[in-house]
PDB file of N, CA and C in Angstrom:
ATOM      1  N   UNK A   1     101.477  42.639  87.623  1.00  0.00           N
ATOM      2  CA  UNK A   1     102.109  42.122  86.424  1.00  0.00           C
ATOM      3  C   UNK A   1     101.021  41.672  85.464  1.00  0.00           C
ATOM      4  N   UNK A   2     100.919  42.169  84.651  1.00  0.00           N
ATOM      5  CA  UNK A   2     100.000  42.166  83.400  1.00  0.00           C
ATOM      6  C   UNK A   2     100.500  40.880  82.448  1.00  0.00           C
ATOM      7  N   UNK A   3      99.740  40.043  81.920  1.00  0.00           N
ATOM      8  CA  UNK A   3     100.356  38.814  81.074  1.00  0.00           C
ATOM      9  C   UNK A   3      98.986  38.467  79.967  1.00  0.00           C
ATOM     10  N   UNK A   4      99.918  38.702  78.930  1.00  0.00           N
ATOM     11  CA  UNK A   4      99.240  38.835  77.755  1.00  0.00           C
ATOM     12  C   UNK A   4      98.192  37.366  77.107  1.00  0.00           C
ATOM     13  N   UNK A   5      97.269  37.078  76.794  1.00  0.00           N
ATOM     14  CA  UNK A   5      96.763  35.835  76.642  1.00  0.00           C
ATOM     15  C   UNK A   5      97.751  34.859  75.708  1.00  0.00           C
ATOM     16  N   UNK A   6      98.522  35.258  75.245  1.00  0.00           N
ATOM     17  CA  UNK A   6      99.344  34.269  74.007  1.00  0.00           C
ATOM     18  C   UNK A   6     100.527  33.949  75.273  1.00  0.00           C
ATOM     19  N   UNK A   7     100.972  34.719  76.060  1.00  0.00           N
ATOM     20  CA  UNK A   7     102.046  33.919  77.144  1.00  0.00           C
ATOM     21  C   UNK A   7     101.210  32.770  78.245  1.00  0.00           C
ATOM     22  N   UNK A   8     100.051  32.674  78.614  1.00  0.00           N
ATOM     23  CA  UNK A   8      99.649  31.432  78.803  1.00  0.00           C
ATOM     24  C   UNK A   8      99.938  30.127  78.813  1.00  0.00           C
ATOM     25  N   UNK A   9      99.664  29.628  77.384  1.00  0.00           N
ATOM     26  CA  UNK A   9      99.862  28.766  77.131  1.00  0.00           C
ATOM     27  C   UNK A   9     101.529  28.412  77.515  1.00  0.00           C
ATOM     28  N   UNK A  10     102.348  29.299  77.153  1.00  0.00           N
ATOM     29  CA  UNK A  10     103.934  28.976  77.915  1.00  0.00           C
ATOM     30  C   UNK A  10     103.906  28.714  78.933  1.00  0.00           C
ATOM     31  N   UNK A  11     103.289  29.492  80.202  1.00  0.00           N
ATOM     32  CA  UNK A  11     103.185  29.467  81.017  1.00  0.00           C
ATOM     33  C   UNK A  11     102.648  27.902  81.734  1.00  0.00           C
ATOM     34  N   UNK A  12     101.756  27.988  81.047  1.00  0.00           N
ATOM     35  CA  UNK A  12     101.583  26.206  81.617  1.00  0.00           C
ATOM     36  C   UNK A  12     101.851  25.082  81.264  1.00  0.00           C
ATOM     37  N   UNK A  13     102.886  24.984  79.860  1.00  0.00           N
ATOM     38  CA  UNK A  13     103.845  24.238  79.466  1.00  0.00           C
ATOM     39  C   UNK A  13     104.843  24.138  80.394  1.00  0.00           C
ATOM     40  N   UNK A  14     105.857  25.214  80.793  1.00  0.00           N
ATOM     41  CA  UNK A  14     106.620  25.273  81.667  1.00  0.00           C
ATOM     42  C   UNK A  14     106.362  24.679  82.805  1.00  0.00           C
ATOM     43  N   UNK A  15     105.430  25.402  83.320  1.00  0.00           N
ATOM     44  CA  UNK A  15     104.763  24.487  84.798  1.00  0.00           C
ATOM     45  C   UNK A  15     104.536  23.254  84.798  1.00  0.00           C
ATOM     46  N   UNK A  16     104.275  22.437  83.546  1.00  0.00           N
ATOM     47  CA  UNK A  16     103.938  21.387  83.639  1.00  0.00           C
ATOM     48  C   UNK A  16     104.807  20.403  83.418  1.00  0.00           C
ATOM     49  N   UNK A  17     106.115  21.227  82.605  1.00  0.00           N
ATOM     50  CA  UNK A  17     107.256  20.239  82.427  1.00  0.00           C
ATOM     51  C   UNK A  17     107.750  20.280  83.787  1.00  0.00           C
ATOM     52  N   UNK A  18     107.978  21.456  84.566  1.00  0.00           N
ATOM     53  CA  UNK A  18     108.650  21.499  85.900  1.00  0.00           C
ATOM     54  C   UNK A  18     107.802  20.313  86.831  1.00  0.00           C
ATOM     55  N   UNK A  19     106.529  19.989  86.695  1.00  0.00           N
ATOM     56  CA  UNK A  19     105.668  19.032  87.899  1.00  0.00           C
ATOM     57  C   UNK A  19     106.005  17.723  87.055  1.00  0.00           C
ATOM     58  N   UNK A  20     106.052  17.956  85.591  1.00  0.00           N
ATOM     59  CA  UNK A  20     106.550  15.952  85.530  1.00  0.00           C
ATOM     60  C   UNK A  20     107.848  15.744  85.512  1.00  0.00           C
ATOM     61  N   UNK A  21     109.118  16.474  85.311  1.00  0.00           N
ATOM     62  CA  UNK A  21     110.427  16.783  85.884  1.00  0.00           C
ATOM     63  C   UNK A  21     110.508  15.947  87.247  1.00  0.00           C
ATOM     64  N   UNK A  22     109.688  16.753  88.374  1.00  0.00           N
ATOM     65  CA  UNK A  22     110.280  16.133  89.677  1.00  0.00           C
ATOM     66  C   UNK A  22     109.024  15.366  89.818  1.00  0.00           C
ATOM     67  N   UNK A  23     108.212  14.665  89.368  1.00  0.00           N
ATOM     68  CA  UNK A  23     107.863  13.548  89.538  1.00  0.00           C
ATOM     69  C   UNK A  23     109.033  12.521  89.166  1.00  0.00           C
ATOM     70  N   UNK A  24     109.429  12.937  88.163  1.00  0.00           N
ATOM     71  CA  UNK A  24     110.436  11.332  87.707  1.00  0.00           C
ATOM     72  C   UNK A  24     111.753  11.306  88.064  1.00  0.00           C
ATOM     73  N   UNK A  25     111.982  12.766  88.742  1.00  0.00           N
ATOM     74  CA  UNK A  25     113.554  12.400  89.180  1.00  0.00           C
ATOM     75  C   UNK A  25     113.667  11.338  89.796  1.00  0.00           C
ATOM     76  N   UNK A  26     112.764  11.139  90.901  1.00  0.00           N
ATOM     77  CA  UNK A  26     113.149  10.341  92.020  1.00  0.00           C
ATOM     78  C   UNK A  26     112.752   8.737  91.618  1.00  0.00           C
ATOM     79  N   UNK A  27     112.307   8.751  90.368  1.00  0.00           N
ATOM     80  CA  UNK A  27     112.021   7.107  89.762  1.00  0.00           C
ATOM     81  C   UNK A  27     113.106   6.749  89.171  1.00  0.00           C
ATOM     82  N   UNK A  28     113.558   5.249  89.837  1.00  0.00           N
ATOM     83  CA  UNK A  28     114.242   4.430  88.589  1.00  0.00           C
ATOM     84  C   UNK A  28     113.625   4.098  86.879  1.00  0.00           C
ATOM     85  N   UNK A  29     114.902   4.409  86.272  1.00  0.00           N
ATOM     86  CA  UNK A  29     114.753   3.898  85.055  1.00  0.00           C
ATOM     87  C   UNK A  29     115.453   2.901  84.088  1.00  0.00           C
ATOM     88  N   UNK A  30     114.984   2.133  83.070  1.00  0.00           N
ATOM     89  CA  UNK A  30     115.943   1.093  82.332  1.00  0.00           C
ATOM     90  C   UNK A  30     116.776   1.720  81.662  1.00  0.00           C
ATOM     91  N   UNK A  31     118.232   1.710  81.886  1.00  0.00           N
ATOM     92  CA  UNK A  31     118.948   2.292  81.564  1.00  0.00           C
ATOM     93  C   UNK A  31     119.185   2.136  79.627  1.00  0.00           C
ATOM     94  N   UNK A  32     118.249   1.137  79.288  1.00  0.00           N
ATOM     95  CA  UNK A  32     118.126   0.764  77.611  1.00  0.00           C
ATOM     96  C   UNK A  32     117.205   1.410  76.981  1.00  0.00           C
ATOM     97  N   UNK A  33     115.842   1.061  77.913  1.00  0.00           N
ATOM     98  CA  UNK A  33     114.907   1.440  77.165  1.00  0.00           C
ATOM     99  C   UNK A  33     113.829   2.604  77.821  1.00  0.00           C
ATOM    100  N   UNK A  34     114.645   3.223  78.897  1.00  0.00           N
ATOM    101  CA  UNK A  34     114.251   4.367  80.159  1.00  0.00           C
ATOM    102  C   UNK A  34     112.936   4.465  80.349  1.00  0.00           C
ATOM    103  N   UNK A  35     112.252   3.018  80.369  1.00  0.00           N
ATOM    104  CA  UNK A  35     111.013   2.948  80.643  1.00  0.00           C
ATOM    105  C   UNK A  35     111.058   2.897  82.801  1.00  0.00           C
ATOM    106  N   UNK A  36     110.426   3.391  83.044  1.00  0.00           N
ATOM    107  CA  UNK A  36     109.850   3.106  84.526  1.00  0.00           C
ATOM    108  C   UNK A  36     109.181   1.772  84.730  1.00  0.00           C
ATOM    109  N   UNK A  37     110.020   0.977  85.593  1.00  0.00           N
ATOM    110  CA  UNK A  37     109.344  -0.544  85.761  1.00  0.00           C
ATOM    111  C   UNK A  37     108.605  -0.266  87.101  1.00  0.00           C
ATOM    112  N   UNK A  38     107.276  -0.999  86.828  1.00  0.00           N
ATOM    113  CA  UNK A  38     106.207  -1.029  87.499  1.00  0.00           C
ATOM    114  C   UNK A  38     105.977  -1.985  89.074  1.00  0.00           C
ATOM    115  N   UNK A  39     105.645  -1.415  89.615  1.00  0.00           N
ATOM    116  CA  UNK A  39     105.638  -2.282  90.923  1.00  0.00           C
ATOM    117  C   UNK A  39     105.247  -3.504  90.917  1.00  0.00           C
ATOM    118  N   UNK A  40     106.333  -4.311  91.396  1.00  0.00           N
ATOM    119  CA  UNK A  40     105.779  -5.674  91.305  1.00  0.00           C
ATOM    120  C   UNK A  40     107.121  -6.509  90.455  1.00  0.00           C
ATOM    121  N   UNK A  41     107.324  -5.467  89.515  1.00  0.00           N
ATOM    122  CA  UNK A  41     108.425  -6.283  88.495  1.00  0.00           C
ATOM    123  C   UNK A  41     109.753  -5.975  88.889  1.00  0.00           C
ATOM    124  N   UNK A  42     110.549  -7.533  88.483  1.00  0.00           N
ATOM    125  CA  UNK A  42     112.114  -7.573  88.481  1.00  0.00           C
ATOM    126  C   UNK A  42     113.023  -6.324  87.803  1.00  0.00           C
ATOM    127  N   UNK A  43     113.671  -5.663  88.516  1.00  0.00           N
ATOM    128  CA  UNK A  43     114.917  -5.351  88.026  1.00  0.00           C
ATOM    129  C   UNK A  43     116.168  -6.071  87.834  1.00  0.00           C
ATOM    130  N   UNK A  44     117.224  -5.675  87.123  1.00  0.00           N
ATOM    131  CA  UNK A  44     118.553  -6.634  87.392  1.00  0.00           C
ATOM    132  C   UNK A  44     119.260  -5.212  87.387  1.00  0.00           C
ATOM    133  N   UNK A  45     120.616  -5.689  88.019  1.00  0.00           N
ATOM    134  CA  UNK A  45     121.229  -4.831  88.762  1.00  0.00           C
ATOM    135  C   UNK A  45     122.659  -5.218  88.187  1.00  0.00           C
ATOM    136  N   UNK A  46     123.700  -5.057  87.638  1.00  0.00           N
ATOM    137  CA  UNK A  46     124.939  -4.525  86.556  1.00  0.00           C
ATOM    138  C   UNK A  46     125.778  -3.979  87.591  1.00  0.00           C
ATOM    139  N   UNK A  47     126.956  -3.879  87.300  1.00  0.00           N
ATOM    140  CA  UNK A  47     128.131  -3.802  88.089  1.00  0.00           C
ATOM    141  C   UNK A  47     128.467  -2.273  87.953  1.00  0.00           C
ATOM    142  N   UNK A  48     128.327  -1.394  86.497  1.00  0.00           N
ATOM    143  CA  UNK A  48     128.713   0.285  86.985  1.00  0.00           C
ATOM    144  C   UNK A  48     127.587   0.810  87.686  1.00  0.00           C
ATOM    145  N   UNK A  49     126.420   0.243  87.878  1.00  0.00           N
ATOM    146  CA  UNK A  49     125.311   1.117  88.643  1.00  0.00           C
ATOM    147  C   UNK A  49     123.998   0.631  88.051  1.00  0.00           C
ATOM    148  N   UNK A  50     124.536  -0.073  86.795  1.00  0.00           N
ATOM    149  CA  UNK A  50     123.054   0.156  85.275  1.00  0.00           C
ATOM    150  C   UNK A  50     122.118  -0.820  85.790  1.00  0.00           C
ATOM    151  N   UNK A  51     120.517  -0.469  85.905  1.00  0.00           N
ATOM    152  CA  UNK A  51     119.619  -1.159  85.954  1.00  0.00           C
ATOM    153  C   UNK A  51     118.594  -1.629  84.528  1.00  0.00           C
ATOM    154  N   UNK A  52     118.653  -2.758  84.538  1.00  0.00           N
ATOM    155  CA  UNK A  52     117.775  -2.979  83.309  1.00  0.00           C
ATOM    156  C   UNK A  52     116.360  -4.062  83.618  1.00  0.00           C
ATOM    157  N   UNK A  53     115.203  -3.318  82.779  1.00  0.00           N
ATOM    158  CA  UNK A  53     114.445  -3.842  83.294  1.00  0.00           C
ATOM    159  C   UNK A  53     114.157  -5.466  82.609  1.00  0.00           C
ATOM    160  N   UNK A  54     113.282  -6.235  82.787  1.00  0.00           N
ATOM    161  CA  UNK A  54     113.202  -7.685  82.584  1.00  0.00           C
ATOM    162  C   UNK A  54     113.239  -7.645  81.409  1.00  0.00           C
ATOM    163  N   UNK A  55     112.244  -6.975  80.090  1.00  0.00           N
ATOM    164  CA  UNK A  55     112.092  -6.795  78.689  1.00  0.00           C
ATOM    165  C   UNK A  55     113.659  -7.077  78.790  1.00  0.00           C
ATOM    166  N   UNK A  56     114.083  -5.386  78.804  1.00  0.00           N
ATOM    167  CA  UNK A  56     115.591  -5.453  78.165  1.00  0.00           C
ATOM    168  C   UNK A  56     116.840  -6.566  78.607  1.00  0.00           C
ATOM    169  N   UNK A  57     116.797  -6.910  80.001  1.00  0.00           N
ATOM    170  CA  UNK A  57     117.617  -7.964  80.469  1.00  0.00           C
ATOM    171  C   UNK A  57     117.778  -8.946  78.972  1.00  0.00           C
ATOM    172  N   UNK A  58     116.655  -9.869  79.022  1.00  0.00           N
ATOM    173  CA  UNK A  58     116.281 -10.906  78.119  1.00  0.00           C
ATOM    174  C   UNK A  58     116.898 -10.571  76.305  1.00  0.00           C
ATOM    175  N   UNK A  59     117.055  -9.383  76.452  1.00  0.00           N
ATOM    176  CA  UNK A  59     117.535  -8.841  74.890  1.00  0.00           C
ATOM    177  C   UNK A  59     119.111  -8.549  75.072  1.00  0.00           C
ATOM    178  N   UNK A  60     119.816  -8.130  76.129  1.00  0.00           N
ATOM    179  CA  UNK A  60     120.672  -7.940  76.611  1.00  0.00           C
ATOM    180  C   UNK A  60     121.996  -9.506  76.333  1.00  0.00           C
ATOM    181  N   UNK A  61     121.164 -10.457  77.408  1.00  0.00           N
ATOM    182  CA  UNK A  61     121.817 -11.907  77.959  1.00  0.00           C
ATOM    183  C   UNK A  61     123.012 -11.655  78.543  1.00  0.00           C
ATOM    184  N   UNK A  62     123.281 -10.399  79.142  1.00  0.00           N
ATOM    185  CA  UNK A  62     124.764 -10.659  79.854  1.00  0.00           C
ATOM    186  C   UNK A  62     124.225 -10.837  81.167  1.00  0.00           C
ATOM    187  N   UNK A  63     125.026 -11.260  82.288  1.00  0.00           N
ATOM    188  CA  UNK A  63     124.819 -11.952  83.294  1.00  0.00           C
ATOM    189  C   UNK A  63     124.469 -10.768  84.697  1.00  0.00           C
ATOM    190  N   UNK A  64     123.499 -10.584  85.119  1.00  0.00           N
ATOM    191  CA  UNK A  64     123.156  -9.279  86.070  1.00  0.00           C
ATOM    192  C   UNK A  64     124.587 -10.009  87.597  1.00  0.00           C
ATOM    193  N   UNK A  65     124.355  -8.774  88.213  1.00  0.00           N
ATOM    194  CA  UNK A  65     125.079  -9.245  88.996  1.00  0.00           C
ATOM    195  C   UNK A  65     124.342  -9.266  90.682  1.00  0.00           C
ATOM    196  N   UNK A  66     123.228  -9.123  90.312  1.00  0.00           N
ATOM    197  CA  UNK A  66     121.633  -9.255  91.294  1.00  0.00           C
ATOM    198  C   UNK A  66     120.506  -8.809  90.597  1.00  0.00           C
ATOM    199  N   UNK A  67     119.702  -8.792  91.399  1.00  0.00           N
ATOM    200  CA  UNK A  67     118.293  -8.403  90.725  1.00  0.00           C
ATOM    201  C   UNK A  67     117.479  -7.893  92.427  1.00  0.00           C
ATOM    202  N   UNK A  68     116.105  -7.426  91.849  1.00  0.00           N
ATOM    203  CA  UNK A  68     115.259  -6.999  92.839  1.00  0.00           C
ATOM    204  C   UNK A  68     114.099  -7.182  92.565  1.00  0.00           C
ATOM    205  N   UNK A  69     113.256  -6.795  93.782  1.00  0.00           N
ATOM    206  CA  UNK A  69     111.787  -6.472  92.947  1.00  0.00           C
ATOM    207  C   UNK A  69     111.492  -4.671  92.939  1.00  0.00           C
ATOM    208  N   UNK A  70     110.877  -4.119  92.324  1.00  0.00           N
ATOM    209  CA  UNK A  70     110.603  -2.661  92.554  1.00  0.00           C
ATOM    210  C   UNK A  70     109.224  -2.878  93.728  1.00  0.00           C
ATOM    211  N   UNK A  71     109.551  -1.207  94.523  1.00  0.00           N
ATOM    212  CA  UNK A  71     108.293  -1.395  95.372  1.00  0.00           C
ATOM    213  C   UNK A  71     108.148  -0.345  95.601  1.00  0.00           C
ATOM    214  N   UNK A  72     106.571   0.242  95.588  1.00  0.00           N
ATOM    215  CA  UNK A  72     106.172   1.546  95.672  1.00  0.00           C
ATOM    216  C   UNK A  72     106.140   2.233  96.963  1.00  0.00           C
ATOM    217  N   UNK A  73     105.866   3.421  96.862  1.00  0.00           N
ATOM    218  CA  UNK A  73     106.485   4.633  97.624  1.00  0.00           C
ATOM    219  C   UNK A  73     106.492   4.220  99.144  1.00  0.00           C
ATOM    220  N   UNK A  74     105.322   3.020  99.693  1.00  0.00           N
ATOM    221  CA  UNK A  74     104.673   2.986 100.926  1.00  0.00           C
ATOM    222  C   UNK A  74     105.333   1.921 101.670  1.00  0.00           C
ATOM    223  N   UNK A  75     106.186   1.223 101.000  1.00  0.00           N
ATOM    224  CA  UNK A  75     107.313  -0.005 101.230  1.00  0.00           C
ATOM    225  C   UNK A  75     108.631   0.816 102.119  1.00  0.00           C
ATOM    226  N   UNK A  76     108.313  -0.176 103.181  1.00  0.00           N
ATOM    227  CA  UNK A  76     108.990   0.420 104.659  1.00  0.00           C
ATOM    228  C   UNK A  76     108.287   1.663 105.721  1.00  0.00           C
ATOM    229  N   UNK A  77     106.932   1.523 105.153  1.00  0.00           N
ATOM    230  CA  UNK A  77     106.742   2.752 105.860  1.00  0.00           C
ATOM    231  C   UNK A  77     105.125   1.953 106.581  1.00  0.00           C
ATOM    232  N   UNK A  78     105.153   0.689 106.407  1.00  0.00           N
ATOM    233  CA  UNK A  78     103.550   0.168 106.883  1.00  0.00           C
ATOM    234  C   UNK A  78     103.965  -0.391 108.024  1.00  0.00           C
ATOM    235  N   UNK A  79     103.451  -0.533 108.772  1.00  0.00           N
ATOM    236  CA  UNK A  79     103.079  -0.992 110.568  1.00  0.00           C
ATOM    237  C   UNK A  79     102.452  -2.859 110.225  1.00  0.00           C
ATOM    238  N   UNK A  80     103.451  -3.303 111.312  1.00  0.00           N
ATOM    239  CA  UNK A  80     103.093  -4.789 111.288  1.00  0.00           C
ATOM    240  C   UNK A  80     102.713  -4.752 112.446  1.00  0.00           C
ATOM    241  N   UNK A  81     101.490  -5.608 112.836  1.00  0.00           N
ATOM    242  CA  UNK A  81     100.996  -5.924 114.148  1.00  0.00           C
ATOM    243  C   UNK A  81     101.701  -7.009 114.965  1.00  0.00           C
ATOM    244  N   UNK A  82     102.321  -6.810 115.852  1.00  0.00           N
ATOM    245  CA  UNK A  82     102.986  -8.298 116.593  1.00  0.00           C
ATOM    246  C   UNK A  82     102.285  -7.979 117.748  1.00  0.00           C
ATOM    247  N   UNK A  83     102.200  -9.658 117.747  1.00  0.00           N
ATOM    248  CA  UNK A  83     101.179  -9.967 119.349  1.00  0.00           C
ATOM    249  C   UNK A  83     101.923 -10.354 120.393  1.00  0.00           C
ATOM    250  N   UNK A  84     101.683  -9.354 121.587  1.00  0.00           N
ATOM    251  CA  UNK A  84     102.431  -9.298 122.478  1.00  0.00           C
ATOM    252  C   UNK A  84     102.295 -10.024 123.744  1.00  0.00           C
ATOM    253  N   UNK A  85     101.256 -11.001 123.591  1.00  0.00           N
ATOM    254  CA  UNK A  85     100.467 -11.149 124.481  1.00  0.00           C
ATOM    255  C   UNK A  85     101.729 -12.610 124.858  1.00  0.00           C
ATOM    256  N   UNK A  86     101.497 -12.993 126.123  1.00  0.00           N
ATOM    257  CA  UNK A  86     102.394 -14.276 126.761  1.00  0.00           C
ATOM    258  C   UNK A  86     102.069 -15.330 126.204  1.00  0.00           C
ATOM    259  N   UNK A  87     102.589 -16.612 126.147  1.00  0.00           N
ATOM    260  CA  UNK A  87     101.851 -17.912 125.501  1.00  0.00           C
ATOM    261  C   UNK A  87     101.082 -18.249 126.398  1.00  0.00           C
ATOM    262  N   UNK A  88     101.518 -18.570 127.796  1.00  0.00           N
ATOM    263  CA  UNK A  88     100.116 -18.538 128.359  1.00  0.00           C
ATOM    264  C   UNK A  88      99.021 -17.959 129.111  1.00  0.00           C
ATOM    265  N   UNK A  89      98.842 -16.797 128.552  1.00  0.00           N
ATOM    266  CA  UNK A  89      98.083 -15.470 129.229  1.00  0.00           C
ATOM    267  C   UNK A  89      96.291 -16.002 129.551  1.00  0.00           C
ATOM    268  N   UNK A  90      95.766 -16.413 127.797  1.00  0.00           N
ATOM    269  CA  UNK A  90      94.862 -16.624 127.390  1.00  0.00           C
ATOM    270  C   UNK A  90      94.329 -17.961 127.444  1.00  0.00           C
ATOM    271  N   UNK A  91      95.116 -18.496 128.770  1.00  0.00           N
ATOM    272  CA  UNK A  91      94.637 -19.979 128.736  1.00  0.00           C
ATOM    273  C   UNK A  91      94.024 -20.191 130.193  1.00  0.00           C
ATOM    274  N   UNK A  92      93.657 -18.922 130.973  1.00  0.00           N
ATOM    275  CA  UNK A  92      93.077 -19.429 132.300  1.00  0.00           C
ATOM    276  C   UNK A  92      94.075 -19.494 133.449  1.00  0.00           C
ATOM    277  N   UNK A  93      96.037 -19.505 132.951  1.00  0.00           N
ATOM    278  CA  UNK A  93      96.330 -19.985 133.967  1.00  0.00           C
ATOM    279  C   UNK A  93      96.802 -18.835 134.621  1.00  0.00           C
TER     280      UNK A  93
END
C-alpha cells in the first residue's frame, strides 16, 4: 500500500486523536467544567450520577450528596506489610 506524503499528516492526527480518546475515557470528569481533577483533590458526588469538582462545587452551592478524594491508577493495587510475628516470639520466651 503506497501512501502519498500529504496523507501523513492525517494519518497521525487520527492516531493521535484515537491514543488521547482512550486515554480519557476511563477518567472522571467535572461534569461543569470537564476538567480532570487531579489526584489528591475532592470530588462531590450529586444524586443523578454528576460529579463536580471543588472549583465548580463552590460556584455551584447546592448541597453534594457525598464527596471523595480522587486516587490514581495504583490505589488498591499496593501490598501492605503486616507483621506476623507472635507478641511474644521476640522476647526470649
Amino acid at each position: 500500500m503506497q501512501t502519498s506524503v500529504g496523507d501523513t499528516p492525517e494519518l497521525e492526527l487520527a492516531l493521535l486523536r484515537r491514543g488521547v480518546d482512550q486515554l480519557t475515557a476511563g477518567r472522571e470528569r467535572c461534569d461543569h467544567c470537564h476538567r480532570t481533577p487531579l489526584i489528591g483533590q475532592r470530588v462531590y458526588l450529586f444524586d443523578p450520577g454528576s460529579i463536580l469538582c471543588e472549583l465548580c462545587r463552590a460556584v455551584d452551592g447546592s448541597t453534594p450528596c457525598g464527596s471523595r478524594t480522587v486516587h490514581g491508577p495504583e490505589f488498591g493495587h499496593t501490598m501492605r506489610l503486616i507483621d506476623q510475628r507472635r507478641a511474644g516470639a521476640g522476647r526470649g520466651t
